[in-house]
C-alpha atoms as a PDB file:
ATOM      1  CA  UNK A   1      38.226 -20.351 -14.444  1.00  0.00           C
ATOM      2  CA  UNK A   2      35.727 -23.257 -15.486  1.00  0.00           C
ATOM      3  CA  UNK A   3      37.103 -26.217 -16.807  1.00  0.00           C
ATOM      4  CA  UNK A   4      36.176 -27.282 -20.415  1.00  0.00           C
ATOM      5  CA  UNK A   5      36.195 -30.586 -22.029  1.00  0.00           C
ATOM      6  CA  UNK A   6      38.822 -30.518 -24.398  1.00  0.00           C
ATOM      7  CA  UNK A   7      36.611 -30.394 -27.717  1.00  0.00           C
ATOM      8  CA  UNK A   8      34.834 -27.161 -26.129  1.00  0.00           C
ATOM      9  CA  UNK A   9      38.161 -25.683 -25.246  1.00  0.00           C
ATOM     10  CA  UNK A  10      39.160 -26.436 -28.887  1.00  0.00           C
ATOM     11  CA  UNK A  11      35.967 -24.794 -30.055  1.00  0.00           C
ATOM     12  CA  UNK A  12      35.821 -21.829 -27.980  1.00  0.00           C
ATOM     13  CA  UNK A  13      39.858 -21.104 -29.571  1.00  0.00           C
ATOM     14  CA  UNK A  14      38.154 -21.761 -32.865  1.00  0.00           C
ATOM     15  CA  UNK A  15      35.844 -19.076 -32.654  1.00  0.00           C
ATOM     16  CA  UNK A  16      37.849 -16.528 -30.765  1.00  0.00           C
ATOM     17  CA  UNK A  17      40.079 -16.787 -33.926  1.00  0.00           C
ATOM     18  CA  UNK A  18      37.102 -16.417 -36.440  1.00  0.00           C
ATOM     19  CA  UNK A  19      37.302 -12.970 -37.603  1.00  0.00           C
ATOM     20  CA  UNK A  20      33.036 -12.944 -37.924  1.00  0.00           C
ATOM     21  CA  UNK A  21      32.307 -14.541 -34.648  1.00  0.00           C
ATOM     22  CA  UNK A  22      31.559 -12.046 -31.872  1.00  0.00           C
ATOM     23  CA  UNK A  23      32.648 -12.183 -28.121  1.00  0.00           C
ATOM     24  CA  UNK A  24      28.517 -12.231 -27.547  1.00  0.00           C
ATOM     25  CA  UNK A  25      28.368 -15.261 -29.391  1.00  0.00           C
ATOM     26  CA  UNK A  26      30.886 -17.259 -27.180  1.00  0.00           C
ATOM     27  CA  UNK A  27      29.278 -16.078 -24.254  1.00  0.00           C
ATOM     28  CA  UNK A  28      25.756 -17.382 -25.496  1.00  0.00           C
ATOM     29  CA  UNK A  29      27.504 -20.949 -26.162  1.00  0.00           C
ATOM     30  CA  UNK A  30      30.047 -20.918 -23.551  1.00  0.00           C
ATOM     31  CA  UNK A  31      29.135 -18.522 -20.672  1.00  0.00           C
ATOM     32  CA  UNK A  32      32.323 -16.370 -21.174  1.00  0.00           C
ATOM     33  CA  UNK A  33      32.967 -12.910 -21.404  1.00  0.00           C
ATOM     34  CA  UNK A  34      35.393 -10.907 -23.313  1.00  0.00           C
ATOM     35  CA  UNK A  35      37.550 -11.283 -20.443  1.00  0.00           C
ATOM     36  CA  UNK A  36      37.469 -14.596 -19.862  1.00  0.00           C
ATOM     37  CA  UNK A  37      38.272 -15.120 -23.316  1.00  0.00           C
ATOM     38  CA  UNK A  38      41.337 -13.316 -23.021  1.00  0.00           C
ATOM     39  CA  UNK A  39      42.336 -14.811 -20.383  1.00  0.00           C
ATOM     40  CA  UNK A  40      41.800 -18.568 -21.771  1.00  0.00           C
ATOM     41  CA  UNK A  41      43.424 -17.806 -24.766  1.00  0.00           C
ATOM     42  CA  UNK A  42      46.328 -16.412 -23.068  1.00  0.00           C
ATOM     43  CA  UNK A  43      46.678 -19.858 -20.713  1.00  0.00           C
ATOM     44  CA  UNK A  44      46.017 -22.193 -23.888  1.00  0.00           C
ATOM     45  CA  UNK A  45      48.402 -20.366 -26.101  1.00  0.00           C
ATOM     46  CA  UNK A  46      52.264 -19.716 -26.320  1.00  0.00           C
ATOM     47  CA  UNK A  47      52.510 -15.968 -25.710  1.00  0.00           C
ATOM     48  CA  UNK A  48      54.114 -15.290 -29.694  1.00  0.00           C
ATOM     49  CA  UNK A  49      50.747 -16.770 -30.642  1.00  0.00           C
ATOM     50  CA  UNK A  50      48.615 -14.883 -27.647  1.00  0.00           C
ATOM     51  CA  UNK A  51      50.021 -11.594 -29.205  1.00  0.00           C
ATOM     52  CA  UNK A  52      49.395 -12.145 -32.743  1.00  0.00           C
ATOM     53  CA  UNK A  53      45.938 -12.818 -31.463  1.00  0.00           C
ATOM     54  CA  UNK A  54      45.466  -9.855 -29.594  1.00  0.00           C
ATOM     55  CA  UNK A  55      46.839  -7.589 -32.088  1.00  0.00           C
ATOM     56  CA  UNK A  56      44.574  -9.551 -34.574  1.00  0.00           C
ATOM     57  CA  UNK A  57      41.239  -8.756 -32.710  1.00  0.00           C
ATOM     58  CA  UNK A  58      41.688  -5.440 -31.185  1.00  0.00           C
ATOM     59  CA  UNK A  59      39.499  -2.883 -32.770  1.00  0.00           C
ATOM     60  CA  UNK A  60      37.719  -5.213 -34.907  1.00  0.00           C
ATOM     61  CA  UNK A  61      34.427  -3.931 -35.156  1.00  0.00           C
ATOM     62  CA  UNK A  62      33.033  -7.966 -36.114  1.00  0.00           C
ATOM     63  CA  UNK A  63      34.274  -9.398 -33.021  1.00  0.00           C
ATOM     64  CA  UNK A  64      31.381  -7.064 -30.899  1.00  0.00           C
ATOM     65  CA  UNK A  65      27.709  -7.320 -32.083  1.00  0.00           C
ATOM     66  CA  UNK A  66      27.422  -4.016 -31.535  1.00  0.00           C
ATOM     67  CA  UNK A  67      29.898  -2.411 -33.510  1.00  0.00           C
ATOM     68  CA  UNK A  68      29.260  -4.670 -36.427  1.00  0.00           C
ATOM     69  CA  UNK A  69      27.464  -3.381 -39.508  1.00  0.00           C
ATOM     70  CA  UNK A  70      23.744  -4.672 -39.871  1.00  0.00           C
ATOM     71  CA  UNK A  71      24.909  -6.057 -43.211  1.00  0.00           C
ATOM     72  CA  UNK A  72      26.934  -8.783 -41.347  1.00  0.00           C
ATOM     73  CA  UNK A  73      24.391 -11.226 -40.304  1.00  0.00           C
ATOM     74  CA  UNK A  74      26.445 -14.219 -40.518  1.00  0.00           C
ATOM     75  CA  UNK A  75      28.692 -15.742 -37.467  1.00  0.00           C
ATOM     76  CA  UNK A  76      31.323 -17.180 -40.455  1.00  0.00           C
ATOM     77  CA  UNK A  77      32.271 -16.482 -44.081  1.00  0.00           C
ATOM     78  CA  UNK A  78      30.029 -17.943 -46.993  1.00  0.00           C
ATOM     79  CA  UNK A  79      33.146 -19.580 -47.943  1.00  0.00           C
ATOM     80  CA  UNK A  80      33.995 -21.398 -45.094  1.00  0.00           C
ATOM     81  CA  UNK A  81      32.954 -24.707 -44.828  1.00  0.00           C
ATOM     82  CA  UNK A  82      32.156 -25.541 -47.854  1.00  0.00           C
ATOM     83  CA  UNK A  83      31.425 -29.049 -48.449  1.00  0.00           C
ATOM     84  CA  UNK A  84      32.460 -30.497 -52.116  1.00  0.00           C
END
C-alpha cells in the first residue's frame, strides 16, 4: 500500500466519506482504486466506524461516475462549504 502524507491520508478519508464524491475521483487525485480505498479505510479506521462506512456507501449510485445521474455534475453539495 503507498504511503501518504498525513494531510492526503486525511483527505482521501474526507472524500471517501462525501456522499457526491466518486471512487473515479480519488483515483484521478490519489491513484487509488475502489479497492484500495477499502482497504485504507479499513486500516485507518476502528472497525464500528469501517462498517458504518461500508454500509453507508454500498449501492450508492453517486459514489461511481457511472451510475450517477447526468444531473449530478458536482463532486460536493452546494451547501457545503459555504463561506459567511
Amino acid at each position: 500500500m503507498n504511503k501518504f502524507a498525513e494531510q492526503d491520508l486525511s483527505r482521501i478519508i474526507e472524500m471517501a466519506w462525501e456522499d457526491r464524491t466518486p471512487f473515479e475521483a480519488i483515483h484521478r487525485e490519489f491513484g487509488l482504486n475502489e479497492t484500495a480505498v477499502i482497504r485504507l479505510m479499513r486500516e485507518n479506521m476502528k472497525p464500528s466506524s469501517f462498517k458504518m462506512w461500508r454500509k453507508r456507501v454500498t449501492g450508492r449510485k453517486t459514489k461511481h461516475v457511472q451510475l450517477r445521474s447526468p444531473d449530478v455534475i458536482r463532486a460536493y453539495c452546494s451547501r457545503q462549504y459555504k463561506r459567511f
